[in-house]
Structure formats: structure tokens, C-alpha cells
Protein backbone atom coordinates (compact mmCIF):
# COMPACT_ATOMS: atom_id res chain seq x y z
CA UNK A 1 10.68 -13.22 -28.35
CA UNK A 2 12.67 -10.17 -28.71
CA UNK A 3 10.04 -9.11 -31.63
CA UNK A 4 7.51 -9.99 -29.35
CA UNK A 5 9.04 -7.14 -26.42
CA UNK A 6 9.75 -4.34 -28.66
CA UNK A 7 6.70 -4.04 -30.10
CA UNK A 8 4.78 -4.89 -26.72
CA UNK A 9 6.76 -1.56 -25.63
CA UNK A 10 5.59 -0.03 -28.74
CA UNK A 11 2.07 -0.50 -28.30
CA UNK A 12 2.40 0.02 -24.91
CA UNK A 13 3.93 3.57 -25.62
CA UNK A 14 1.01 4.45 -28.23
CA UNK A 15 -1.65 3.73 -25.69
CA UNK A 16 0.21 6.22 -22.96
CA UNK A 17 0.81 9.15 -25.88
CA UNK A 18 -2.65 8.62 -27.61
CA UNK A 19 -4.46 8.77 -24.33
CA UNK A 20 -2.97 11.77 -22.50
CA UNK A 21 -1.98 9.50 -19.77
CA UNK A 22 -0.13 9.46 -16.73
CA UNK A 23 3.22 7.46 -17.21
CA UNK A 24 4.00 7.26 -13.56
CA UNK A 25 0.67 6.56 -12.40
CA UNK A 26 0.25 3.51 -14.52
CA UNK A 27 3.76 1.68 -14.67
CA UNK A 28 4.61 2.36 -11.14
CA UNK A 29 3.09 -0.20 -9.41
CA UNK A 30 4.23 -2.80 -12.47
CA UNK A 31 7.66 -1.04 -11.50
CA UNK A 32 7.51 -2.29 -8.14
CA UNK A 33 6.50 -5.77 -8.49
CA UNK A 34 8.20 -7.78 -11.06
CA UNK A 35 11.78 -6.13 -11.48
CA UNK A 36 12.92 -8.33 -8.66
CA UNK A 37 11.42 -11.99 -9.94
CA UNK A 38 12.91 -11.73 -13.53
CA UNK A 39 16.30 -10.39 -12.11
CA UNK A 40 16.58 -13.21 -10.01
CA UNK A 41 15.77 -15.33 -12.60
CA UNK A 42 18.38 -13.92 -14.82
CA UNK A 43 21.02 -14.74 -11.69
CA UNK A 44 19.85 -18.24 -10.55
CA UNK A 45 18.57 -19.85 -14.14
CA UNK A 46 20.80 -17.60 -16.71
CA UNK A 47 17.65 -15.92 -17.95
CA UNK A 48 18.08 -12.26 -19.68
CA UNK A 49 17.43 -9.51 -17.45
CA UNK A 50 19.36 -10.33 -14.72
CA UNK A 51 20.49 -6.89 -14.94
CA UNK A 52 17.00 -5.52 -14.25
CA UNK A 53 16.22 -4.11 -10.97
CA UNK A 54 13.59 -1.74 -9.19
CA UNK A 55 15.55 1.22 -9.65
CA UNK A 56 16.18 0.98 -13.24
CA UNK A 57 13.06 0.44 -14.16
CA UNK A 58 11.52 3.17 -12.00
CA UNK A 59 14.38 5.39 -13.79
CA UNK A 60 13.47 4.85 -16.76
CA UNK A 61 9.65 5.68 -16.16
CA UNK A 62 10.46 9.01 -14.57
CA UNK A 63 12.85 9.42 -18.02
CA UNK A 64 9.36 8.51 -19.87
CA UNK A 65 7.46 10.41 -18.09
CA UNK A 66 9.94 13.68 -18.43
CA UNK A 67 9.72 12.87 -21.80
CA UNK A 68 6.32 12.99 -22.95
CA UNK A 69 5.67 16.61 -20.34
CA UNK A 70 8.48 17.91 -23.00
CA UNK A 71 6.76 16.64 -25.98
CA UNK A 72 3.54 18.20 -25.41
CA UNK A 73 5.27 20.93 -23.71
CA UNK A 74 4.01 21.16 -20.16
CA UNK A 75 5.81 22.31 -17.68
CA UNK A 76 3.42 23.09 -15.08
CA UNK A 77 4.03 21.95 -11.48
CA UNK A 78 0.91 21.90 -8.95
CA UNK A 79 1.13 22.97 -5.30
CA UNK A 80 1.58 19.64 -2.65
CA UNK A 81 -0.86 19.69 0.12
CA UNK A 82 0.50 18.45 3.36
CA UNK A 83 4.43 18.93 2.46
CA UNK A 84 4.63 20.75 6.42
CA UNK A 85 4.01 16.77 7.92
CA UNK A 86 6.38 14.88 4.80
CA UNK A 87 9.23 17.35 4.17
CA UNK A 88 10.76 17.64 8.08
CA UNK A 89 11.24 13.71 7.90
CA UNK A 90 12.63 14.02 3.49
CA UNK A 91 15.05 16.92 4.74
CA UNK A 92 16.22 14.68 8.00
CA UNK A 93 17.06 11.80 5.70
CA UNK A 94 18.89 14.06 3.33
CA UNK A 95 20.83 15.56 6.45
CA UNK A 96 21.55 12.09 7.83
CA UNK A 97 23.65 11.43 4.55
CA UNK A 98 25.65 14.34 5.88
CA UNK A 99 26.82 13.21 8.75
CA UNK A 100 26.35 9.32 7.81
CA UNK A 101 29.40 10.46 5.27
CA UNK A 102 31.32 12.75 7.78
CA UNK A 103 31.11 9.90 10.67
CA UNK A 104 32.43 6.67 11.68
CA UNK A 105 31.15 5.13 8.35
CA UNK A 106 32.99 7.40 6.29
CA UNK A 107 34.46 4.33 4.50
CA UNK A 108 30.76 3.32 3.50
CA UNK A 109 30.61 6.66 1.51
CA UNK A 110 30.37 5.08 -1.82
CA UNK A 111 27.98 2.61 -0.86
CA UNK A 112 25.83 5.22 0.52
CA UNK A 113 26.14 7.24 -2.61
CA UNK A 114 24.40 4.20 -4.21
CA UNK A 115 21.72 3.49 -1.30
CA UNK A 116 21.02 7.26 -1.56
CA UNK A 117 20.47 7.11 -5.02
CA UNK A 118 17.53 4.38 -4.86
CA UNK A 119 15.96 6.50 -2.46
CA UNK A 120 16.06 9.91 -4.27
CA UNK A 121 14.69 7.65 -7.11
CA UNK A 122 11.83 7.10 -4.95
CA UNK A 123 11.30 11.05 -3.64
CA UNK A 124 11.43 12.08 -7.58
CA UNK A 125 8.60 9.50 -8.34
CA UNK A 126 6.72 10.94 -5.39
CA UNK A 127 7.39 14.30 -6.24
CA UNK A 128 6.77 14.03 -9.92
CA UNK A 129 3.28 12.32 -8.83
CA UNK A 130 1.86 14.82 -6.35
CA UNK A 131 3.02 17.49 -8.38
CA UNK A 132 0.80 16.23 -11.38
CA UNK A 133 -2.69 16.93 -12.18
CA UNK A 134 -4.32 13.89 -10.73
CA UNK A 135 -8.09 13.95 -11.73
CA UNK A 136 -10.58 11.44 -10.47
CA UNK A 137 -10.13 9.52 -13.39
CA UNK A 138 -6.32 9.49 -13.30
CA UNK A 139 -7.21 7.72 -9.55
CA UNK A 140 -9.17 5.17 -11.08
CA UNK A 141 -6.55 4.57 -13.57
CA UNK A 142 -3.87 3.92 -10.16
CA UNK A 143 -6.39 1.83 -8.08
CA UNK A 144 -7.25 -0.59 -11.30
CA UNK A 145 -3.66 -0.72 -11.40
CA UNK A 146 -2.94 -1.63 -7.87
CA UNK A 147 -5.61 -3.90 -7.85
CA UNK A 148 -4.64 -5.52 -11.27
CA UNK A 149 -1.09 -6.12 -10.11
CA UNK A 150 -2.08 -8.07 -6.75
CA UNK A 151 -4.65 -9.96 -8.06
CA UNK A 152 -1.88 -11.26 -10.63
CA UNK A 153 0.86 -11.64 -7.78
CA UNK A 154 -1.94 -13.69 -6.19
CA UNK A 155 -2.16 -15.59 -9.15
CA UNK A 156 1.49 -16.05 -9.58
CA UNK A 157 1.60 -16.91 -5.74
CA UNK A 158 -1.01 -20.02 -5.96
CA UNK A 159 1.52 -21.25 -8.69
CA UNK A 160 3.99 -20.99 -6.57
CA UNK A 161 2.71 -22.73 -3.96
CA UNK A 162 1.38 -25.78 -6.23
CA UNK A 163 5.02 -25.90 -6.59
CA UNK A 164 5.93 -26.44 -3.27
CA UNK A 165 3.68 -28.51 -2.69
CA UNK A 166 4.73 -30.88 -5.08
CA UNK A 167 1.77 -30.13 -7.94
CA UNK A 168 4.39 -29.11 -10.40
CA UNK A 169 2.52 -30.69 -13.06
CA UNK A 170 0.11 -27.97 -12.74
CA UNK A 171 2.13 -25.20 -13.53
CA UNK A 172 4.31 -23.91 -16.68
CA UNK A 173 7.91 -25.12 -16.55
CA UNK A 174 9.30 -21.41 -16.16
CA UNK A 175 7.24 -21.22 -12.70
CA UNK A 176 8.55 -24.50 -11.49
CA UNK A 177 12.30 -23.56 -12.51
CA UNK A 178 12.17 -20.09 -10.35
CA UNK A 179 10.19 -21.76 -7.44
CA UNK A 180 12.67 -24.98 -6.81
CA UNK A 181 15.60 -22.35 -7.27
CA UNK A 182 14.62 -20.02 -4.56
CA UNK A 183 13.84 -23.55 -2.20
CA UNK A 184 16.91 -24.28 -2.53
CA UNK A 185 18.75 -20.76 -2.35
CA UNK A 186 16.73 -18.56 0.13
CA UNK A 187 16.10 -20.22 3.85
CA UNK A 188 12.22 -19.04 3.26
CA UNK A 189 12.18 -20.65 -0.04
CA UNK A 190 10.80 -23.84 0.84
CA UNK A 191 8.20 -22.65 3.13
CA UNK A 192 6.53 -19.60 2.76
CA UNK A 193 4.99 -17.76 -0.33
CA UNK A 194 7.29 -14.46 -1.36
CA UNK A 195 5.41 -14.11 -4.85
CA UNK A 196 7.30 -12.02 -7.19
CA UNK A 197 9.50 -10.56 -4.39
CA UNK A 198 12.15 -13.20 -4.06
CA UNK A 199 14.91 -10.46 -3.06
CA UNK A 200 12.93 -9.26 0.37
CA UNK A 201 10.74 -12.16 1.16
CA UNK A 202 7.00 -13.08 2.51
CA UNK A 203 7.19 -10.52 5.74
CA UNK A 204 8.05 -7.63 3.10
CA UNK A 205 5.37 -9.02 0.91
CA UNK A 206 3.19 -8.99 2.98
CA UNK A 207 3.30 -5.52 3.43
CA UNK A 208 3.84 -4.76 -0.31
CA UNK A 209 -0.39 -5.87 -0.73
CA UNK A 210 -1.25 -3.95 2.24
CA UNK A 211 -2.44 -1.07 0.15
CA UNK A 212 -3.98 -2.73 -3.15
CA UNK A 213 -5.56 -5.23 -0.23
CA UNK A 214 -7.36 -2.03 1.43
CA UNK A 215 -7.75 0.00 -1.57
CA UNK A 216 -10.11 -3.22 -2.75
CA UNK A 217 -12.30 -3.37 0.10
CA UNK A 218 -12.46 0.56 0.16
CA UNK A 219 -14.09 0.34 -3.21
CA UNK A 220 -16.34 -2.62 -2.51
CA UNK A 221 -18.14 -0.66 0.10
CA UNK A 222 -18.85 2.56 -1.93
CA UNK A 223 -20.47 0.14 -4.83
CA UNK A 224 -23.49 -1.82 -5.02
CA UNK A 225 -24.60 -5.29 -6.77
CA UNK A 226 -22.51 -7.48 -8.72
CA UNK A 227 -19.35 -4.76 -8.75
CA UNK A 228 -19.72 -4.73 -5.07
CA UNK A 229 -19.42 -8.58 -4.83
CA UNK A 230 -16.40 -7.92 -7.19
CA UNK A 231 -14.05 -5.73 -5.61
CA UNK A 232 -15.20 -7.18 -1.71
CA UNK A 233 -13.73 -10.39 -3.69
CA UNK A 234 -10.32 -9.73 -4.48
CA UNK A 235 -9.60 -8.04 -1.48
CA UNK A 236 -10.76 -11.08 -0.15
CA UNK A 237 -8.16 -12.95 -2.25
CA UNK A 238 -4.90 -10.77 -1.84
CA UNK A 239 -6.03 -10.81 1.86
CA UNK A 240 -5.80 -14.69 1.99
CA UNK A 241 -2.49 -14.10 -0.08
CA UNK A 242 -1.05 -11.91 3.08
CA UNK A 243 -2.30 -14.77 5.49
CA UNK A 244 -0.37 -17.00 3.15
CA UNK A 245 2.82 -15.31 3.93
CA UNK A 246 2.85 -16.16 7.55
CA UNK A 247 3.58 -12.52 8.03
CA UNK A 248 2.52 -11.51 10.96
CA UNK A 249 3.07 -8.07 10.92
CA UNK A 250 1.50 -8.34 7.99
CA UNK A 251 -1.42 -9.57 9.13
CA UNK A 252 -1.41 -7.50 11.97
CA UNK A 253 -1.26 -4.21 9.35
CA UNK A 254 -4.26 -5.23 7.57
CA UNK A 255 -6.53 -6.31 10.41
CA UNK A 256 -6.03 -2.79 12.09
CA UNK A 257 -6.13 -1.25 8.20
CA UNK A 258 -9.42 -3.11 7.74
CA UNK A 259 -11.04 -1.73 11.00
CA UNK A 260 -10.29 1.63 10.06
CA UNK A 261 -12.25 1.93 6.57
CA UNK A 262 -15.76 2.33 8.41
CA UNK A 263 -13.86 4.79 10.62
CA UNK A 264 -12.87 6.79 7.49
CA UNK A 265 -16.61 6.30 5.53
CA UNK A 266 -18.06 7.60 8.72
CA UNK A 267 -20.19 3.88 9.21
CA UNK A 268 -21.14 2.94 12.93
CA UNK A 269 -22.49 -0.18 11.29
CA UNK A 270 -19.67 -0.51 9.38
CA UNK A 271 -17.33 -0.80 12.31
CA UNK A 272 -19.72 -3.04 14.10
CA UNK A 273 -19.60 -5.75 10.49
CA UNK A 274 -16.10 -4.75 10.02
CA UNK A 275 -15.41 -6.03 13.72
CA UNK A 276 -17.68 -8.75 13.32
CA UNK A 277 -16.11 -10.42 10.06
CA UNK A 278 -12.63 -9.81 11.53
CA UNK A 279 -13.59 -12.19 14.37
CA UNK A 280 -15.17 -14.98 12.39
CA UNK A 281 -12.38 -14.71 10.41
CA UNK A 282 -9.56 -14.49 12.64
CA UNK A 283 -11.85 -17.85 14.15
CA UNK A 284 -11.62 -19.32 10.66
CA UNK A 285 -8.20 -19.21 10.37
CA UNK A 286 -7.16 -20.11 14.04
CA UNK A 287 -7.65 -23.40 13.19
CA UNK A 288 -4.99 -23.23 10.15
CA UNK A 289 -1.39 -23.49 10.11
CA UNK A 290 -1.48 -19.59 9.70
CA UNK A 291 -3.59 -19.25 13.20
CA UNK A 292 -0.57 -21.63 15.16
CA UNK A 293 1.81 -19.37 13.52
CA UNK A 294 0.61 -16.51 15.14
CA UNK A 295 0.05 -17.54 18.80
CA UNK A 296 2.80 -19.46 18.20
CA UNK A 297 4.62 -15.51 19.14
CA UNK A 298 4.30 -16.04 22.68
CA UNK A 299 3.81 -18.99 24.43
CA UNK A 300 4.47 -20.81 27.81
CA UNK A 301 5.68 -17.68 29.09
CA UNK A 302 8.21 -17.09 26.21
CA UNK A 303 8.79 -15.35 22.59
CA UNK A 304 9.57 -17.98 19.95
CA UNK A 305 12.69 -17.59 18.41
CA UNK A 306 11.61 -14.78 15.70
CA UNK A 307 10.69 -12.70 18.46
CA UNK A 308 13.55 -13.47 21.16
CA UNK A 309 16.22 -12.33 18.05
CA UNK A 310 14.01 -9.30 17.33
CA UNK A 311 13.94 -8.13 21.46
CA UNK A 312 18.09 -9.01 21.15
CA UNK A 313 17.95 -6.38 17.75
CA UNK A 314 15.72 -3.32 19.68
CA UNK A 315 17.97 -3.77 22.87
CA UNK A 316 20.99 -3.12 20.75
CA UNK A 317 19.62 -0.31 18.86
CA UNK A 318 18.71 1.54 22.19
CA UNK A 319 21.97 1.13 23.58
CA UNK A 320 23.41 2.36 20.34
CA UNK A 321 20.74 5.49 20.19
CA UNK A 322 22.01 6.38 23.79
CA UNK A 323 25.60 6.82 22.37
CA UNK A 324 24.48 8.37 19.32
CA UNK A 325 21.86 10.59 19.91
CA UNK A 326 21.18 12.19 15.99
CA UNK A 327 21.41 8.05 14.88
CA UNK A 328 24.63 6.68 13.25
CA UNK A 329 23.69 8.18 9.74
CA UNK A 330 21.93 7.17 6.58
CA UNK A 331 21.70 3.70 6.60
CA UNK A 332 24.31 3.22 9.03
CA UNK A 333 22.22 0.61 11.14
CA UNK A 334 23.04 -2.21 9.25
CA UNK A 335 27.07 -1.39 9.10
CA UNK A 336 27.13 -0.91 13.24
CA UNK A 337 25.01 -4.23 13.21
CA UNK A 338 28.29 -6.10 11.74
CA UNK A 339 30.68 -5.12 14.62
CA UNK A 340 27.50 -5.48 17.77
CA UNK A 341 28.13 -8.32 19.29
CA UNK A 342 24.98 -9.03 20.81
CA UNK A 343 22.97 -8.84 17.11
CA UNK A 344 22.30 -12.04 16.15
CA UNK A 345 22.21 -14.15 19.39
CA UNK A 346 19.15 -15.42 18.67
CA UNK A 347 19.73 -16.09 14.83
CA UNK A 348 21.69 -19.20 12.86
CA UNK A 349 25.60 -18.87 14.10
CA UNK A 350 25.90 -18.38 9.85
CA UNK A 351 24.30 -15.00 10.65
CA UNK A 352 27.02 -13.51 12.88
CA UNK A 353 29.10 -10.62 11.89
CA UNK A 354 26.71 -10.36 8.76
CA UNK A 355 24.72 -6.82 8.44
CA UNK A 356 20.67 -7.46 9.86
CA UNK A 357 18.08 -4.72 9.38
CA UNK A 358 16.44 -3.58 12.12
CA UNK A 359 12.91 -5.35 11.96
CA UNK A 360 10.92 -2.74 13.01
CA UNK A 361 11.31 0.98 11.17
CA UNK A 362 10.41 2.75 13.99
CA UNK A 363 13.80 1.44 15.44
CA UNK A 364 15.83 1.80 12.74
CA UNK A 365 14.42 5.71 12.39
CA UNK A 366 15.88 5.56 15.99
CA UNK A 367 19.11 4.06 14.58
CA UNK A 368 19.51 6.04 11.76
CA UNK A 369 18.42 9.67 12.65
CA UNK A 370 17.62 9.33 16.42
CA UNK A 371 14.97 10.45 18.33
CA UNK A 372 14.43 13.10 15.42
CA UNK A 373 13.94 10.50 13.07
CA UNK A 374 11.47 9.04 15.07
CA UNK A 375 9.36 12.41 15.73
CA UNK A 376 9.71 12.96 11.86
CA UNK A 377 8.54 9.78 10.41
CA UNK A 378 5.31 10.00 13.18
CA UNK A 379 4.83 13.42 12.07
CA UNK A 380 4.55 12.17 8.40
CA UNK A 381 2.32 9.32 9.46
CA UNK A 382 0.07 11.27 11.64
CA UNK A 383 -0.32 14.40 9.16
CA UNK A 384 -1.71 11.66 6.59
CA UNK A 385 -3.60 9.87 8.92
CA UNK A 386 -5.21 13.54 9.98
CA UNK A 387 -4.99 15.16 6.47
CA UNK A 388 -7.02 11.67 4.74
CA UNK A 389 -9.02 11.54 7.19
CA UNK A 390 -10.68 15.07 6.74
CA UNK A 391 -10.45 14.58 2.45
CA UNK A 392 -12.69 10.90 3.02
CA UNK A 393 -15.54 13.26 4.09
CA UNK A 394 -18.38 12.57 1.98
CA UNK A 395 -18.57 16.81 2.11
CA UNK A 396 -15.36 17.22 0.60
CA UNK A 397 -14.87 14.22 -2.05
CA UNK A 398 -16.52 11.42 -3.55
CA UNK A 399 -16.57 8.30 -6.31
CA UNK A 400 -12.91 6.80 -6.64
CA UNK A 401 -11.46 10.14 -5.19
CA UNK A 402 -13.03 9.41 -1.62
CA UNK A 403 -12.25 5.22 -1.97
CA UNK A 404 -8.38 6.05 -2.47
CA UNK A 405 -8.13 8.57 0.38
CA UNK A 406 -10.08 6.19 2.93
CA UNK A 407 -7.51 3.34 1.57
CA UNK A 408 -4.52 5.25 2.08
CA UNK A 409 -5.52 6.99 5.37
CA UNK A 410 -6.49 3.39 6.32
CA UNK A 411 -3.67 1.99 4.99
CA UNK A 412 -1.13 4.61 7.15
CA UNK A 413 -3.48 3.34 10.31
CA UNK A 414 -2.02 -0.08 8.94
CA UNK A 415 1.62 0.98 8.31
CA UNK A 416 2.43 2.62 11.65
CA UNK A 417 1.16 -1.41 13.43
CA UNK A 418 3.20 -3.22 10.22
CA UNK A 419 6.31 -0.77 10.94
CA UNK A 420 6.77 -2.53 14.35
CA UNK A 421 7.91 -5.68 12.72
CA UNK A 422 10.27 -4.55 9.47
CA UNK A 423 11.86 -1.70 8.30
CA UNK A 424 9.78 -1.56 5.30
CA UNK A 425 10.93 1.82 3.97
CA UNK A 426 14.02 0.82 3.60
CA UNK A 427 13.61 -1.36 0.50
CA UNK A 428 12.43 -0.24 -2.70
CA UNK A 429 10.02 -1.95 -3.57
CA UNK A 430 7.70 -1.76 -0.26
CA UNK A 431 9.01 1.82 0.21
CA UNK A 432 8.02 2.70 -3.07
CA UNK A 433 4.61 1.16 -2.57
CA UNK A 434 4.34 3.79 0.11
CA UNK A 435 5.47 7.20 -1.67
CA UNK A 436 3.63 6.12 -4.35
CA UNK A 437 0.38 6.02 -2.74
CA UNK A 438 1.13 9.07 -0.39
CA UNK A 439 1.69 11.08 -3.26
CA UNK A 440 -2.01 9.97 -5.24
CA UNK A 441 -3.57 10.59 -1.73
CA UNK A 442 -1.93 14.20 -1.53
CA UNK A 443 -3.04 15.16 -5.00
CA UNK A 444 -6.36 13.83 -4.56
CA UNK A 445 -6.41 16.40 -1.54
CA UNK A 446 -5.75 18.80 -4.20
CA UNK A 447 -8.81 20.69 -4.94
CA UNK A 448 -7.69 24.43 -6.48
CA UNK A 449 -6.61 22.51 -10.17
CA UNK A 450 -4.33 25.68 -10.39
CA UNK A 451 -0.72 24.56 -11.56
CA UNK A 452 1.95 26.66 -10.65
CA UNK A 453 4.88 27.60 -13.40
């Protein structure tokens, strides 16, 4: 087996070096998504790797990729387009560590040393990205990618659910292992489908195939025949994936992401079909146990019990911002959520006294950085929204250039719905999903090719 890895590596190494390519562009996304599954397998079943996580594997591809610029001896940098909407809300994290430290969670300064490390992990793969040459080709290389690795978590994530459903006859003995471990260790486990993403769970993944979901359907409707019927196929399948989560933020995320792609191509008939196959669809699935799920949210005049402990969450954070008006400090949410005393009302009595995120980002920008954070983080998501939507014009780009920049400015359409129902950039792995696609869509707004040195 161990034969088997090192010269996997090896060959996978060659193909990088002999084909000029883009480390970051092509292992990021692998990065993202299967770190967590063989690390948990390493700490449930005993399996090597259990010291593997998201970080260290994303370190060691910006160590790669520093590597081979070195070797063949570039060291050009090219300008960012659009760092006035992204770097107000990167400096007001970086302050927040300031006073985070300096504040009432002074104790937690080691622990946010750590935390603050994952993220600048993050903001070096995004800058390394943006900064690079990214040629229409090196964006086909990132959406085959994307699209490679959820069409294989949707593969993973039927398995999963033969499992739990009791087919375990049907799938490999490894599969089966992981699956009844997590069913019996994680309180989604035996219910929902988290794929590869056992450490956040089905709402987080969910959002993780937001992008590779959109990014699919983008390219469908720019192609014709059989490769048409292709890509309008998977998205098709990793959207059925994120119905499969239960998610419905989610759900929510894509529907709104969806709507949006005829809005970017500039398509009156595309909105019309767009709208029409959302309906028959959202009819389609009404009838399922994912449709109940959703109107399950409010009914006979109430929130079910997801949403009454989320309300219980925001009402905390607001009396919180009101007390701290520049937030409580980087990452200092969850530490104040120990000591509230109305968080977790609504949740198992296991739950009290026990950190919760914020379940919605929005508020925890509130908690964290305050109304600033807030204004930042819309700043970022409106500047892409604006700056995508101007690069999708048929005018200015084209081929897998234009598909990627109508995904992403879709996607961002998607993220700022999905961000009122998790705090999804405060995990790596959906977080990274994020800077990782901002920073193709910037360079692919990139059209002077001039580096600068």
C-alpha cells in the first residue's frame, strides 16, 4: 500500500512539473474534500492518517506550489482586480485578532493563534491563486476539477446512504466501517448524508457543492449536443446530492444561485425555463421526505425546533453586539456562547455550557467584528456580485472564462441566501471552497496578462 502512495505522489508530481501546471489550482479542491473523511477514519477505526487535516494538506500544496515557482524561477506576481471590495473585510479580520487577544478572551490567545493560522492558510491560497497567471485553460483545468470532485462525493454519498439504509452488501467493507461509525458517533450520523465531510456535517455540505453544483449548469448552457446533456447532468446529480442533505439553507443557496445564471448569460428565456424547471422541481420534490422537511420550518403558527434554537442564537448575538459594538474579537462568538445563558434553550440539555456557532455568518460577522464586520463582508459580496457580473458579458469574455465568472457571480447571489443559515466561512473546508473560487473569478477578470515583479 505504502508502494502504492509514494509512487501515486510520484506520478502525480511528474504530471504537475511536465505540464507547466498550476499546483494550487488542481489539488485545491481535492484539498478540501477528503482530508476530513480519512482523518476521521484514522480516529474512529485506527486507520493511518488520522493526523491528516485540511490545513496540512492545503500547507503542503502552497509548499508545492512555492516550490516548483523557485524551480523554474518565476517570481512574478500579477495585479488583483477587485482587492478595494475583499481587502476592507481581510484587514478587519486581521484587526479583530488584535483586540480578540487584548480583550476579555485574552486567555483564548493560544487557541486563537491556531484558529488564525487555518485562516491565513486560506488568504495565502487565495492570494497565491489570484496572483497567478490564470489562462482560460488553467479555468478549465479548476472547473473539471470542481466538477470531478462532486461528482465523486456524490458517488461516495449514494454509498453512504446504501449503508444506512441497510444495503451494506452493496458497498466495499471500508465504506460500511466509516458509515456505521459516524451513526453511531455524530447525532446526524444516522440520518442525513454528510459525504466526505464527517467533521462539519450535511448543512455545511451542502454548501461545500454549491459552487461545483452551479459551475455545472453554467457550462451546460454555453454547450450544445451530447456535452450539453453532460454537464446539465451532473449538476443535476450533485443538485439531488444537496437535496439529500436536508439542508435547507442549502437548498435555499442553490435555488436562488440557479435563478441567477440566465441573469448573468443575459437570457430572458433563460430566466423564464430557469423559473419554470425550479417549480416543477420544487413540485417534484414536495412530495418527498426532503419537501416535508422544508415546510416542516414553519408550521401551525410556529418554527420547528431547528429554527426556534436558531431565533434563541440571533437574539443573543444582538444583545451581545449592543454591548460590544466592534464584536467580541476573532472568533470570540463561540467562547461568549459558553457563559450566555440563553444559547442553547432550544437545543439537547447535553448542549449547555458547550461553545455553538452562530448559524448564520452574517450574525456571527456581527459577533465577531460588529456592525463593521457586517458592512465588510457585504462589501466583499456585493463587489463580486457587481465585478462578475460585468466580466460574464459576452463583450468582455467567453468559452470556460465566461462559464466560471457567471458560476461564481451566481454562486455569491447563492452565498449571501446560504449565509443566513451557517457560518460557513468559518470552517475550512466550506471557507476554502469560497476563497478558492473568488480568487479564479478575480484572475479571470484579469485581462492586461502583465505580471508585476
Amino acid at each position: 500500500m505504502r508502494v502504492f502512495l509514494v509512487t501515486s505522489l510520484v506520478g502525480l508530481l511528474c504530471w504537475l512539473w511536465r505540464g507547466q501546471r498550476n499546483v494550487l489550482v488542481h489539488l485545491v479542491p481535492v484539498a478540501l474534500a477528503f482530508p476530513p473523511l480519512i482523518a476521521y477514519g484514522g480516529h474512529a477505526l485506527g486507520w493511518p492518517g488520522a493526523w491528516l487535516s485540511t490545513r496540512v494538506v492545503l500547507v503542503a500544496c502552497i509548499l508545492l506550489f512555492m516550490g516548483f515557482r523557485l524551480l523554474r524561477r518565476d517570481f512574478s506576481y500579477h495585479r488583483i482586480p477587485g482587492l478595494e471590495f475583499v481587502a476592507p473585510y481581510v484587514l478587519l479580520v486581521l484587526a479583530s485578532v488584535l483586540w480578540g487577544a487584548l480583550g476579555p478572551y485574552n486567555a483564548y490567545a493560544g487557541a486563537m493563534a491556531r484558529e488564525l493560522l487555518s485562516w491565513l492558510v486560506l488568504a495565502a491560497v487565495f492570494l497565491a491563486i489570484a496572483g497567478s497567471s490564470q489562462e482560460d485553460g488553467d479555468l478549465k483545468a479548476a472547473g473539471r476539477v470542481l466538477v470531478a470532485v462532486a461528482l465523486i462525493e456524490v458517488v461516495y454519498s449514494g454509498l453512504q446512504g446504501l449503508v444506512l439504509l441497510g444495503s451494506d452488501r452493496l458497498v466495499s467493507a471500508p465504506i460500511v466501517e466509516l458509515t456505521q461509525s459516524a451513526r453511531e458517533d455524530l447525532s446526524f450520523g444516522p440520518l442525513r448524508l454528510y459525504g466526505t465531510l464527517p467533521n462539519l456535517g450535511p448543512n455545511f455540505f451542502g454548501a461545500f457543492l454549491l459552487v461545483p453544483t452551479v459551475l455545472a449548469f453554467s457550462r451546460g448552457f454555453s454547450q450544445r449536443g451530447l456535452v450539453r446533456l453532460g454537464w446539465l447532468l451532473a449538476g443535476v446529480t450533485c443538485a439531488a446530492l444537496i437535496a439529500a442533505t436536508y439542508s435547507r439553507g442549502a437548498m435555499l443557496g442553490l435555488a436562488i444561485a440557479l435563478l441567477m445564471i440566465p441573469v448573468w448569460r443575459r437570457s430572458r428565456r433563460g430566466i423564464l425555463g430557469m423559473i419554470g424547471a425550479i417549480a416543477v422541481a420544487a413540485l417534484l420534490v414536495g412530495q418527498t421526505p426532503v419537501g416535508r422537511h422544508v415546510t416542516e420550518l414553519y408550521k401551525a403558527g410556529q418554527l420547528d425546533p431547528s429554527g426556534t434554537a436558531r431565533v434563541y442564537l440571533w437574539k443573543a448575538i444582538l444583545r451581545s453586539a449592543a454591548d460590544h459594538p466592534v464584536g467580541l474579537g476573532f472568533n470570540g462568538w463561540p467562547r461568549a456562547s459558553e457563559h450566555d445563558i440563553d444559547v442553547g434553550l432550544a437545543d439537547p440539555p447535553s448542549t449547555i455550557g458547550s461553545e455553538h456557532p452562530a448559524e448564520n455568518q452574517w450574525m456571527r460577522e456581527l459577533a465577531d467584528r460588529g456592525i463593521l464586520g457586517v458592512l465588510a463582508l457585504a462589501l466583499l459580496v456585493g463587489g463580486m456580485i457587481r465585478l462578475t457580473f460585468r466580466g460574464a458579458d459576452s463583450a468582455q469574455s467567453g468559452g470556460w472564462s465566461r462559464d466560471f465568472l457567471v458560476a461564481v457571480g451566481a454562486a455569491y447571489v447563492g452565498w449571501a441566501c446560504a449565509f443566513l443559515t451557517g457560518d460557513h466561512l468559518m470552517y475550512d473546508n466550506v471557507a476554502g471552497m469560497f476563497w478558492y473560487t473568488t480568487a479564479l473569478a478575480l484572475a479571470a477578470l484579469r485581462h492586461d496578462g502583465q505580471p508585476s515583479t
